[in-house]
C-alpha atoms as a PDB file:
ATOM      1  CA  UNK A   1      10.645   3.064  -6.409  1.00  0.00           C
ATOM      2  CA  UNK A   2      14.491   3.304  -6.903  1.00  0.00           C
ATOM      3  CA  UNK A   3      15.006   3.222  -3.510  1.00  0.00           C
ATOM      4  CA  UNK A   4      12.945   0.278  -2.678  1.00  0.00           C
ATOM      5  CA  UNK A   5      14.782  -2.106  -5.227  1.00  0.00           C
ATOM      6  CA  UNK A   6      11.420  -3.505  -6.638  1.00  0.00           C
ATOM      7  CA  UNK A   7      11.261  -3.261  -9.866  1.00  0.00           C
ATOM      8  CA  UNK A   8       8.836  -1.435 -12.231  1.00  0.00           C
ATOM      9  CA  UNK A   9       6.717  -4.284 -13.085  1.00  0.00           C
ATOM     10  CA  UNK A  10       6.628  -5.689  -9.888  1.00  0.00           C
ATOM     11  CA  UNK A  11       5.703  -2.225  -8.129  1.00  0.00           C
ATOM     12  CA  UNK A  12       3.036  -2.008 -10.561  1.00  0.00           C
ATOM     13  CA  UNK A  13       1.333  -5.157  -9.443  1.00  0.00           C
ATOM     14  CA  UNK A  14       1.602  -4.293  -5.698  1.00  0.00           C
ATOM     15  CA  UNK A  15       0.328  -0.690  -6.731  1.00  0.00           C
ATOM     16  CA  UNK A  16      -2.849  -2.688  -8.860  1.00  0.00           C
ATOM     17  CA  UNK A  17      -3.625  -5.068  -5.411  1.00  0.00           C
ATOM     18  CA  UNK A  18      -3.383  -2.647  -2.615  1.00  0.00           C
ATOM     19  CA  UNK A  19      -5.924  -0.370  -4.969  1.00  0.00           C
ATOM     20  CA  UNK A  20      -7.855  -3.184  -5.698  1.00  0.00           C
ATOM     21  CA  UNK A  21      -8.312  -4.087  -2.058  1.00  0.00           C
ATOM     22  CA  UNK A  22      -9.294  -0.684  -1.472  1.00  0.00           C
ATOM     23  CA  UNK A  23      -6.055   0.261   0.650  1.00  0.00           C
ATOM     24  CA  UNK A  24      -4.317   2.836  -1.409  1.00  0.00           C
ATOM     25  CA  UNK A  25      -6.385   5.025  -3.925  1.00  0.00           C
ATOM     26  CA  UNK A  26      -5.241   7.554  -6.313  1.00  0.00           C
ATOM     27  CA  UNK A  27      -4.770  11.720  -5.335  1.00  0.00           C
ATOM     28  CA  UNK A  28      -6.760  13.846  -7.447  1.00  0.00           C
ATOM     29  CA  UNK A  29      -5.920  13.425 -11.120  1.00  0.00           C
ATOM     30  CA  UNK A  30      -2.442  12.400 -11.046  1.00  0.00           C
ATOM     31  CA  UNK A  31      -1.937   9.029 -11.608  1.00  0.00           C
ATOM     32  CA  UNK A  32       1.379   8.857  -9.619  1.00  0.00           C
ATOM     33  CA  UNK A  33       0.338   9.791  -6.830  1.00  0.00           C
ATOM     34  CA  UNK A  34      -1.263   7.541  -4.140  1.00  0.00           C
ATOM     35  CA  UNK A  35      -2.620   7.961  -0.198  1.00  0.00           C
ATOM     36  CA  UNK A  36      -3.428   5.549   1.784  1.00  0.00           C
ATOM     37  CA  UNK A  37      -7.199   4.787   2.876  1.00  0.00           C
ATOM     38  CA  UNK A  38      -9.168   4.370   6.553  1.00  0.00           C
ATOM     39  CA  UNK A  39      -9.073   0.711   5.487  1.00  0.00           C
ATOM     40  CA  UNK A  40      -5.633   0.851   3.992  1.00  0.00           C
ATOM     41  CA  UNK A  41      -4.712   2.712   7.808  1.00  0.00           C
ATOM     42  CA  UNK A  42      -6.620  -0.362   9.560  1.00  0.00           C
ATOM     43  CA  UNK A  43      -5.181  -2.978   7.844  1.00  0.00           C
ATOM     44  CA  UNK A  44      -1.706  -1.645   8.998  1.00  0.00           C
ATOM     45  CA  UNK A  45      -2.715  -0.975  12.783  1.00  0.00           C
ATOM     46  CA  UNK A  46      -3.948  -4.702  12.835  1.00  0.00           C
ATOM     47  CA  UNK A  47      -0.436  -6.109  11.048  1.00  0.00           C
ATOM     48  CA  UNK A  48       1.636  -3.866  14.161  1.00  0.00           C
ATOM     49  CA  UNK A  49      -0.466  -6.110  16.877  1.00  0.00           C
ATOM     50  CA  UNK A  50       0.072  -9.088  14.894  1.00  0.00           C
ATOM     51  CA  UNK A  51       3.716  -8.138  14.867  1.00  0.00           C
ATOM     52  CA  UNK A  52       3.674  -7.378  18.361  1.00  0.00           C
ATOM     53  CA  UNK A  53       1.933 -10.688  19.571  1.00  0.00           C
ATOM     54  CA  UNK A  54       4.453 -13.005  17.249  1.00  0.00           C
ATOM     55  CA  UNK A  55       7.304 -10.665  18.874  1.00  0.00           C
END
């Protein structure tokens, strides 16, 4: 987080999209940790060709 320069508030509401899209989910039973999902992987593949084609 620190690192990022986003602040708490605003991390938490990029945390609360990407999990409600279904693109990050929590690990186990600790709420601070997060993976990514297939879609979450997808969605990322498809934004590097979009990258790639807009050069």
């Amino acid at each position: 987080m620190y690192k990022s320069y986003i602040d708490f508030r605003c991390l938490n509401r990029y945390v609360s999209l990407l999990e409600g899209k279904g693109l990050i989910k929590v690990l186990g039973n600790d709420p601070t940790l997060y993976v990514i999902t297939e879609k979450g992987r997808e969605f990322l593949r498809k934004y590097q060709e979009v990258k790639k084609i807009l050069g």
